[in-house]
Protein backbone atom coordinates (compact mmCIF):
# COMPACT_ATOMS: atom_id res chain seq x y z
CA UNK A 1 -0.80 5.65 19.36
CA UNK A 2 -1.29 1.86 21.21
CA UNK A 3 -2.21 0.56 17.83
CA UNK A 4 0.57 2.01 16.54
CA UNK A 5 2.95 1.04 19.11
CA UNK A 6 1.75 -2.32 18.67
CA UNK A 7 1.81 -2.90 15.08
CA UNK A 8 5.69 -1.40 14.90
CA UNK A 9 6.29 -3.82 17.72
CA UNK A 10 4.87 -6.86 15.38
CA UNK A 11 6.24 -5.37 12.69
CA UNK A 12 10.08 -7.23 12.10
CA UNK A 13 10.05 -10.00 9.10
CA UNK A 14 11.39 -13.30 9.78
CA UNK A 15 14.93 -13.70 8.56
CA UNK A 16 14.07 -15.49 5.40
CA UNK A 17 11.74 -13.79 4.49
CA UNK A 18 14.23 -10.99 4.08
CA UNK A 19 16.66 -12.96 2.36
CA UNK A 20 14.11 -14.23 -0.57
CA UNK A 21 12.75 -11.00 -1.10
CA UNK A 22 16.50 -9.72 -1.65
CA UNK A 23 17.12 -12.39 -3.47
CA UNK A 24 14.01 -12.08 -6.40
CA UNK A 25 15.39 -10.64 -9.44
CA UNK A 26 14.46 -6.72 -9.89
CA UNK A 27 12.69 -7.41 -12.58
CA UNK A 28 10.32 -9.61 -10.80
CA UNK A 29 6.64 -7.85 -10.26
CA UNK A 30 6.74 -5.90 -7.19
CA UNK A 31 3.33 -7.70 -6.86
CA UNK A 32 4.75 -11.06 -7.62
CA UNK A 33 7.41 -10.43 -4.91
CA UNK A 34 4.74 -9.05 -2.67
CA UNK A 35 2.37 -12.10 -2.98
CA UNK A 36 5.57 -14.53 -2.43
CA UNK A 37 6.59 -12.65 1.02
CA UNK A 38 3.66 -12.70 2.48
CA UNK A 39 2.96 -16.67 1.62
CA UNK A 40 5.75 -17.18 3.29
CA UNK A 41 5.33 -15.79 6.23
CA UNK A 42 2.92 -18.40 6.94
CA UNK A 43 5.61 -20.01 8.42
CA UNK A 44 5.09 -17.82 11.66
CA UNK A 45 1.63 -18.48 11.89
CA UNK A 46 0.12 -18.71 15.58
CA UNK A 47 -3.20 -20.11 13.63
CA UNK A 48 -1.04 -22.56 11.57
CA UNK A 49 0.75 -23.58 14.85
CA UNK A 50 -2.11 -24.08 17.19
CA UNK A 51 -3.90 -25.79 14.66
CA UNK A 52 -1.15 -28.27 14.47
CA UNK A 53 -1.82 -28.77 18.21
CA UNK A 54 -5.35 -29.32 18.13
CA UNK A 55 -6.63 -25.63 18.01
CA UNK A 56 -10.39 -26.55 19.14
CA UNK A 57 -13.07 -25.04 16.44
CA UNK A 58 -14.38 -22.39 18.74
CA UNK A 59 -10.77 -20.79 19.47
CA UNK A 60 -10.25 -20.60 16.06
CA UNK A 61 -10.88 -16.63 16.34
CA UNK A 62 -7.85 -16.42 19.13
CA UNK A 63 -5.26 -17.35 16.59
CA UNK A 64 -6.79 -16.25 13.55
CA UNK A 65 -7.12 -12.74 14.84
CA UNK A 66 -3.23 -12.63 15.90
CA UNK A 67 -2.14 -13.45 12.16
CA UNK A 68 -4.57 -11.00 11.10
CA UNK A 69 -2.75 -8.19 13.40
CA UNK A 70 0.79 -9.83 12.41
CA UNK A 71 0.22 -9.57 8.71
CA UNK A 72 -0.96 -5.84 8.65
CA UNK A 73 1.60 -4.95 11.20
CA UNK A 74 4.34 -6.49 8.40
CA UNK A 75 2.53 -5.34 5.27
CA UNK A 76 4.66 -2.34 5.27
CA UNK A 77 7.67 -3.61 6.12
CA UNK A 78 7.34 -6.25 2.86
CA UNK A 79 6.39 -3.50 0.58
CA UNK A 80 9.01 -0.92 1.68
CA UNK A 81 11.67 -3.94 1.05
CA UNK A 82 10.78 -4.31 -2.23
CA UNK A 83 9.86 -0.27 -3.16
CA UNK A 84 13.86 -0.16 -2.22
CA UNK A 85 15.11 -2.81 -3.86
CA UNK A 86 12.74 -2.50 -6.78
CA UNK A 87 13.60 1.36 -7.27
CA UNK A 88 16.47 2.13 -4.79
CA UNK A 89 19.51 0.71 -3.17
CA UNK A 90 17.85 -1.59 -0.80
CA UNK A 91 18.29 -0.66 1.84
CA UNK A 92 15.35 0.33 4.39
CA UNK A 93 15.31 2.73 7.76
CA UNK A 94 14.23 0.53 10.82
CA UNK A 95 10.80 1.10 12.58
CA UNK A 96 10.73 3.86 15.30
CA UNK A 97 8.12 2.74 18.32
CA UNK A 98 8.12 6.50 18.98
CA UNK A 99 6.58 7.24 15.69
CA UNK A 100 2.83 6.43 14.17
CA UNK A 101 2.26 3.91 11.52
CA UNK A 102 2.50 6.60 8.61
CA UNK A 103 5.53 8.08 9.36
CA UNK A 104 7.40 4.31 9.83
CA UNK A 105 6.19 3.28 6.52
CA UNK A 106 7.32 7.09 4.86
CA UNK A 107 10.45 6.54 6.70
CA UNK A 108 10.55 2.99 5.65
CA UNK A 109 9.89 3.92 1.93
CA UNK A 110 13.01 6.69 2.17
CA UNK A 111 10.76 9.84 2.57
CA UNK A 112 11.23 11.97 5.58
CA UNK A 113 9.79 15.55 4.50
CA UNK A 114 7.18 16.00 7.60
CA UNK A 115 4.60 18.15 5.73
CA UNK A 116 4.86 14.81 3.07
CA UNK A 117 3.87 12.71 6.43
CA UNK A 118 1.09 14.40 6.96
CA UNK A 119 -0.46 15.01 3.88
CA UNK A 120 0.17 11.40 3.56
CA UNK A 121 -1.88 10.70 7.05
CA UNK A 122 -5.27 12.26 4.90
């Protein structure tokens, strides 16, 4: 449940990162779109950042390891912004800190059937 908590917590896209992906054509690869979003999210990059700063070699790790958590705690997010706009009308349920990874992204994606959530959770 912490990991959870904390990935729904990381989980919000930047602003434009939201607008280009609503912005892409629907005929653009959901891949393409995917690959694009997640480029530029780079832009919120604590590595990227403290690098900029001076980031010594041996706290490379720190920083690196943050991203790391920030990108899989948005993965879903991207990819539930495109599956509706690709395939549906856009628009995407917000994350719930009450509820696990799995049933966010379900609930992201539009499903809410429980007995989907869990067979999902296998």
């Amino acid at each position: 449940r912490a990991v959870s908590r904390e990935w729904a917590a990381r989980a919000a896209l930047p602003e434009h990162v939201v607008d280009m992906v609503n912005n892409f054509p629907a005929k653009l690869h959901p891949m393409s779109q995917f690959s694009a979003a997640v480029t530029a999210m780079q832009s919120e990059s604590k590595f990227a950042k403290a690098y900029s700063e001076g980031l010594n070699k041996k706290d490379y790790w720190d920083a690196t390891y943050e991203d790391s958590i920030d990108v899989i705690a948005k993965l879903p997010s991207v990819a539930a912004l495109i599956y509706r706009n690709v395939f549906h009308d856009g628009q995407v349920a917000a994350i719930d800190l009450e509820k696990d990874w799995s049933a966010n992204f379900l609930r992201m994606l539009g499903f809410d059937d429980p007995m989907f959530t869990e067979l999902m959770r296998l």
